[in-house]
N, C-alpha and C. Protein backbone atom coordinates (compact mmCIF):
# COMPACT_ATOMS: atom_id res chain seq x y z
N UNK A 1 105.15 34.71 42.06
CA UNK A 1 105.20 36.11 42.36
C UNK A 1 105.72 36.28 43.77
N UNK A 2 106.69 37.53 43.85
CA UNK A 2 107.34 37.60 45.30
C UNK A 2 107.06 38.65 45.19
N UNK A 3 106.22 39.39 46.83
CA UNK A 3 106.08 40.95 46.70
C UNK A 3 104.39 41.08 47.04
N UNK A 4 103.59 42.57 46.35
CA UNK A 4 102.26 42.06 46.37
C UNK A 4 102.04 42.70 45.54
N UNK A 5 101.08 42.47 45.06
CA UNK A 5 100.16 42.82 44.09
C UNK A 5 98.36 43.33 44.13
N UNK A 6 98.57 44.47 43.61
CA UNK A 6 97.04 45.02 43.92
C UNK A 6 96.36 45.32 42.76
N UNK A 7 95.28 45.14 42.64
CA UNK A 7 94.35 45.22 41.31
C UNK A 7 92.98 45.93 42.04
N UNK A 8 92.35 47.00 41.72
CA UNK A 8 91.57 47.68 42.85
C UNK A 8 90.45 48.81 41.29
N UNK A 9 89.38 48.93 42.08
CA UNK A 9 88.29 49.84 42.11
C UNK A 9 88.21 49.91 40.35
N UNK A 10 87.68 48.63 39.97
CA UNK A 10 87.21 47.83 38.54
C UNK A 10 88.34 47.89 37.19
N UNK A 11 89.06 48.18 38.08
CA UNK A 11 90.48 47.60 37.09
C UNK A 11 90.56 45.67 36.50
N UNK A 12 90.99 46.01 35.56
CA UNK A 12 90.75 44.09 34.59
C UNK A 12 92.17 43.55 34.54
N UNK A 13 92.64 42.55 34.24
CA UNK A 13 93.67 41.93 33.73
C UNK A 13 93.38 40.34 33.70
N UNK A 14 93.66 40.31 32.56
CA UNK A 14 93.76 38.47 32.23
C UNK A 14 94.81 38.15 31.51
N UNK A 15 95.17 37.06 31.88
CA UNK A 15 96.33 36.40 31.37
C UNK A 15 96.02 35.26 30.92
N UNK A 16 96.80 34.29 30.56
CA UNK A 16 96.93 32.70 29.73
C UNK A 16 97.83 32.32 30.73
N UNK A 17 98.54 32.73 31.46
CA UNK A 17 99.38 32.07 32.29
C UNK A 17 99.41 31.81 34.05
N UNK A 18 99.97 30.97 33.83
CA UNK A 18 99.55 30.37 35.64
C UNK A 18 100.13 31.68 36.12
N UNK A 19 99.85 31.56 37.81
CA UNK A 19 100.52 32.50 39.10
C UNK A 19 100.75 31.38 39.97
N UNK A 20 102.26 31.63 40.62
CA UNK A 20 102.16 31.14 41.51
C UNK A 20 102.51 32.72 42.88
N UNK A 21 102.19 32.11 44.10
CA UNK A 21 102.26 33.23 44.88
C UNK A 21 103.20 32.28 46.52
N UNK A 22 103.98 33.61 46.33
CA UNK A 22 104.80 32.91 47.80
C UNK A 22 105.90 32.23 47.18
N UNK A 23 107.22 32.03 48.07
CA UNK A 23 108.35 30.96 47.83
C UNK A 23 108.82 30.32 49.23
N UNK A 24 108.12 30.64 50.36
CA UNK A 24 108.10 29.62 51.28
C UNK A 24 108.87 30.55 52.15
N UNK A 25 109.44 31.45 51.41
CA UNK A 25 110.52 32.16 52.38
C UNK A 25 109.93 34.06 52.51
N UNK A 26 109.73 34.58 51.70
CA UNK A 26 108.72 35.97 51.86
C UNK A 26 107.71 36.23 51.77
N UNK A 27 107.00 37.05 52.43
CA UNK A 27 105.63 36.81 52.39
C UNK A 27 105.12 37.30 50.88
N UNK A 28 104.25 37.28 50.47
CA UNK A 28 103.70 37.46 49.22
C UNK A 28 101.97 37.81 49.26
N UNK A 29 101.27 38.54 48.21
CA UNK A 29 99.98 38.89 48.53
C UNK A 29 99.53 39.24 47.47
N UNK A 30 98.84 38.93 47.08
CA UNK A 30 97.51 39.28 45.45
C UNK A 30 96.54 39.85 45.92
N UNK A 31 96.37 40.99 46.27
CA UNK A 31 95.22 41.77 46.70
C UNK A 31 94.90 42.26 45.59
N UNK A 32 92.92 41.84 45.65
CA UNK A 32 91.76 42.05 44.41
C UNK A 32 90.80 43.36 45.23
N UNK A 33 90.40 44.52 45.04
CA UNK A 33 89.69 45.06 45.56
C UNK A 33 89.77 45.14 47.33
N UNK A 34 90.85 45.19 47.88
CA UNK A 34 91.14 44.62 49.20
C UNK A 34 91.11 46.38 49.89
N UNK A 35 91.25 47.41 49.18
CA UNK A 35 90.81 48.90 50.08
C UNK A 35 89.77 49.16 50.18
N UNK A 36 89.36 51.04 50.20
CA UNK A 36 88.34 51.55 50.57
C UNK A 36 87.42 51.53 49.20
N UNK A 37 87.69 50.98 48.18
CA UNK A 37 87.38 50.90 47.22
C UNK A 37 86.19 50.43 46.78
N UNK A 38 84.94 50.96 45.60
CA UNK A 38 83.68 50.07 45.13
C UNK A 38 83.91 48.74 44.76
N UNK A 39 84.76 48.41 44.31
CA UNK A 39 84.84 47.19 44.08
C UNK A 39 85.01 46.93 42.00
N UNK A 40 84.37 46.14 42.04
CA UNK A 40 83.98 46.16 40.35
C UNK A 40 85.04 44.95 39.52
N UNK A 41 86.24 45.20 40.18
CA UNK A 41 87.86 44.30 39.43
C UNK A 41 87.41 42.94 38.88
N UNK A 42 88.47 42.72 38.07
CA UNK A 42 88.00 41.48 36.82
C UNK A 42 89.29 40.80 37.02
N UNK A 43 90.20 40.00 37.44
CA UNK A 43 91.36 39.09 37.25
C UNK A 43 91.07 37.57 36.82
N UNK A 44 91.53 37.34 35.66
CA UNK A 44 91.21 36.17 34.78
C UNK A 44 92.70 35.44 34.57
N UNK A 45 92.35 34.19 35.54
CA UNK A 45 93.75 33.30 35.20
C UNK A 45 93.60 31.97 33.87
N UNK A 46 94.32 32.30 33.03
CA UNK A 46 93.50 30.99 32.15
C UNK A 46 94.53 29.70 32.91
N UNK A 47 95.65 30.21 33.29
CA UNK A 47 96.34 29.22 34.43
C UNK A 47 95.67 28.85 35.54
N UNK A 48 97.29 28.00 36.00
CA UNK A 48 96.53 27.67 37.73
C UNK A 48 96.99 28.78 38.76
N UNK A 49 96.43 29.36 39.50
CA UNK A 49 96.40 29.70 40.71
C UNK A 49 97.37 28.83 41.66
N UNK A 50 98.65 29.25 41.95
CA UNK A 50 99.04 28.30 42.84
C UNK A 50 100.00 29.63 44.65
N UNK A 51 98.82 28.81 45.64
CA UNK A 51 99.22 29.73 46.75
C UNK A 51 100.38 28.79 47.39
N UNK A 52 101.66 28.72 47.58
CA UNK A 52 102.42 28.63 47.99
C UNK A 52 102.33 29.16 49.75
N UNK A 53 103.60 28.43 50.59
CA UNK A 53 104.22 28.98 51.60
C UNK A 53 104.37 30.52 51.82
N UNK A 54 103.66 31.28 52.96
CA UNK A 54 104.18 32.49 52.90
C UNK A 54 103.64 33.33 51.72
N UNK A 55 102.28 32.61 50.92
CA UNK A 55 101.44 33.49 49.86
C UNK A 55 99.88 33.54 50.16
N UNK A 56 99.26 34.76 49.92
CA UNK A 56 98.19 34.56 50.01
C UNK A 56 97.07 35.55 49.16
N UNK A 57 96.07 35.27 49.11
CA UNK A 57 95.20 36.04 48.50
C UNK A 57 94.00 36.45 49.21
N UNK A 58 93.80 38.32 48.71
CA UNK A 58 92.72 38.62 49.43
C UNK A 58 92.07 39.21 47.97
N UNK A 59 90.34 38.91 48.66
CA UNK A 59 89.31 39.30 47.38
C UNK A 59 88.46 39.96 48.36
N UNK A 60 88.27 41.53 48.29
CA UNK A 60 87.30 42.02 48.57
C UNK A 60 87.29 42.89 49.49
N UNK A 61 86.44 43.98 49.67
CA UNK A 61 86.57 44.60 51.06
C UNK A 61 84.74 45.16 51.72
N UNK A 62 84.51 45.23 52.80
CA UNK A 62 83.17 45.37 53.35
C UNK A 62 82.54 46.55 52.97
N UNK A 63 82.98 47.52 52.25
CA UNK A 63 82.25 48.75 51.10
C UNK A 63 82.09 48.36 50.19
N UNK A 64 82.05 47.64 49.54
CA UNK A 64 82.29 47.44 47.55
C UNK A 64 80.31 47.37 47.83
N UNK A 65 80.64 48.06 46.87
CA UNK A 65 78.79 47.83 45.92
C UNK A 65 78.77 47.29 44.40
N UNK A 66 79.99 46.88 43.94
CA UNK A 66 79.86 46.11 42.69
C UNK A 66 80.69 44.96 43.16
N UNK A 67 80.29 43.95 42.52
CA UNK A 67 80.86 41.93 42.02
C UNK A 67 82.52 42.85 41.88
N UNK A 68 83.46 41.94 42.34
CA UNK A 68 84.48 41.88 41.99
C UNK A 68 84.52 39.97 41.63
N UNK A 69 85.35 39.80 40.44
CA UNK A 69 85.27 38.44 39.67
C UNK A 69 87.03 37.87 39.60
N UNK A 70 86.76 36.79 39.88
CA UNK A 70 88.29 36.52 39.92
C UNK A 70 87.82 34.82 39.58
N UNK A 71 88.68 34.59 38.74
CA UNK A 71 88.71 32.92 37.83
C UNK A 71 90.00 32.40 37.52
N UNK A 72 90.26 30.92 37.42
CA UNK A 72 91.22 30.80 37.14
C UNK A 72 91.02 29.41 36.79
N UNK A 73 91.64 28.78 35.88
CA UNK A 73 91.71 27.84 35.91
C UNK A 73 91.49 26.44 36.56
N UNK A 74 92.58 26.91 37.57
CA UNK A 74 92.63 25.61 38.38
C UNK A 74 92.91 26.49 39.64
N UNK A 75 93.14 25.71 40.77
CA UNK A 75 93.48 26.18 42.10
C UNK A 75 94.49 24.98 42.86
N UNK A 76 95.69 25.67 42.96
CA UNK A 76 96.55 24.69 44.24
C UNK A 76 96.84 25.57 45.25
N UNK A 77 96.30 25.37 46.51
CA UNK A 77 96.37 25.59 47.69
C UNK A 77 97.57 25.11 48.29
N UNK A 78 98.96 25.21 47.53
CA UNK A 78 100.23 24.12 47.71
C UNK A 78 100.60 24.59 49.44
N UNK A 79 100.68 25.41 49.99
CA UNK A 79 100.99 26.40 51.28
C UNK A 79 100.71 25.59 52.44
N UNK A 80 101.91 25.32 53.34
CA UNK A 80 101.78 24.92 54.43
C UNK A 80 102.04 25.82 55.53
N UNK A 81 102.54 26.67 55.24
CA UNK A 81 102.85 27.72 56.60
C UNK A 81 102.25 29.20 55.90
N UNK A 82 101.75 29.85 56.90
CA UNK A 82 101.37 30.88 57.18
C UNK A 82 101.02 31.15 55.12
N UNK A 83 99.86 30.62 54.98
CA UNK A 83 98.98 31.00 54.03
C UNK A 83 98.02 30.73 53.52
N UNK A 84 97.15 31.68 53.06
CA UNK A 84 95.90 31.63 53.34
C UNK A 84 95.02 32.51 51.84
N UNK A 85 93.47 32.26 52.04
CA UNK A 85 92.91 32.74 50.86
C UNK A 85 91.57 33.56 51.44
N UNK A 86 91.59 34.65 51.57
CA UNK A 86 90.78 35.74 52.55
C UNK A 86 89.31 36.00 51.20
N UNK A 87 88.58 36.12 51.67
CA UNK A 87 87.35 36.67 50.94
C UNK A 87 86.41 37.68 51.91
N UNK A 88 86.25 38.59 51.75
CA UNK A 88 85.70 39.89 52.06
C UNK A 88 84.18 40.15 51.44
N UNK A 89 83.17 40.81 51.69
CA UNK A 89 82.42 41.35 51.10
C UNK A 89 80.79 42.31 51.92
N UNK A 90 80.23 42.71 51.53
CA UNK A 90 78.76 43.19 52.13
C UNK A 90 77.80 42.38 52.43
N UNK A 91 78.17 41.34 51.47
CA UNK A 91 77.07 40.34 52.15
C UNK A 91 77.56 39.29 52.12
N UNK A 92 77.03 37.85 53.21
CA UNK A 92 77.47 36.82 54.04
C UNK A 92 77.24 35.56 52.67
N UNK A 93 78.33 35.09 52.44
CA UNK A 93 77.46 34.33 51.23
C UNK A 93 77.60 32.52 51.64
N UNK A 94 76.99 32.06 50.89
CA UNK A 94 77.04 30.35 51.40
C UNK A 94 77.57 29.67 50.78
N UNK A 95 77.77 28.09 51.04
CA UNK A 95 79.03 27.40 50.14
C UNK A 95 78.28 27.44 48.68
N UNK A 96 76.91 26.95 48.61
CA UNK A 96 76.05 26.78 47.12
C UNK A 96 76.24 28.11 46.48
N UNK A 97 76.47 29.27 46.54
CA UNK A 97 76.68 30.32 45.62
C UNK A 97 77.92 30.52 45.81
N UNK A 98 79.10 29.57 46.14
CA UNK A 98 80.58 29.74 45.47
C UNK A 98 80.71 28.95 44.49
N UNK A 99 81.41 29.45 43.48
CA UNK A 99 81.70 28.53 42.20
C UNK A 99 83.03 27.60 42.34
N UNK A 100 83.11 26.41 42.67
CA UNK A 100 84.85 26.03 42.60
C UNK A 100 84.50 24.63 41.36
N UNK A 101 83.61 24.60 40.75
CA UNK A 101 83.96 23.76 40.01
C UNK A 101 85.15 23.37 39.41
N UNK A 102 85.48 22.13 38.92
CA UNK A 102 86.85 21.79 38.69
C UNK A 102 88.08 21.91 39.67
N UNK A 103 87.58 22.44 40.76
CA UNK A 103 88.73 22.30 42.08
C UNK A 103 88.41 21.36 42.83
């Protein structure tokens, strides 16, 4: 994916197919619930997740009062320059209540 992408205030989408984000050369962005928004959003990758160069992903913003859920398959963190994977929320959470199994 080149460009960005926003999915916001309990909007769903799932796919069967990978994402990749970024091409090393424009910036790129998958924003999940990332405004002034409650939160609530559902994005289901049955692919891999792959953040590339110049891609990144944000989940969340410091108002939401509902779970925003985001899954995927797998995860490649392929990105060596300027990219990154942002997580947001109301409350401070710890590594034992993140799920990365299989990553």
């Amino acid at each position: 994916m080149n460009g960005f992408f926003t999915l916001a205030d309990g909007a769903a989408l799932a796919t069967n197919n990978d994402l990749s984000i970024g091409n090393g050369v424009n910036f790129s962005n998958l924003n999940v619930d990332t405004g002034l928004g409650a939160g609530g959003s559902v994005l289901h990758l049955g692919g891999t997740l792959t953040v590339n160069s110049f891609g990144g992903v944000s989940i969340g913003n410091g108002g939401m009062i509902a779970a925003t859920t985001v899954t995927a398959n797998a995860l490649n963190f392929a990105g060596t320059a300027a990219s990154s994977i942002t997580l947001r929320g109301r409350k401070t959470i710890t590594e034992s209540e993140c799920s990365t199994s299989g990553v």
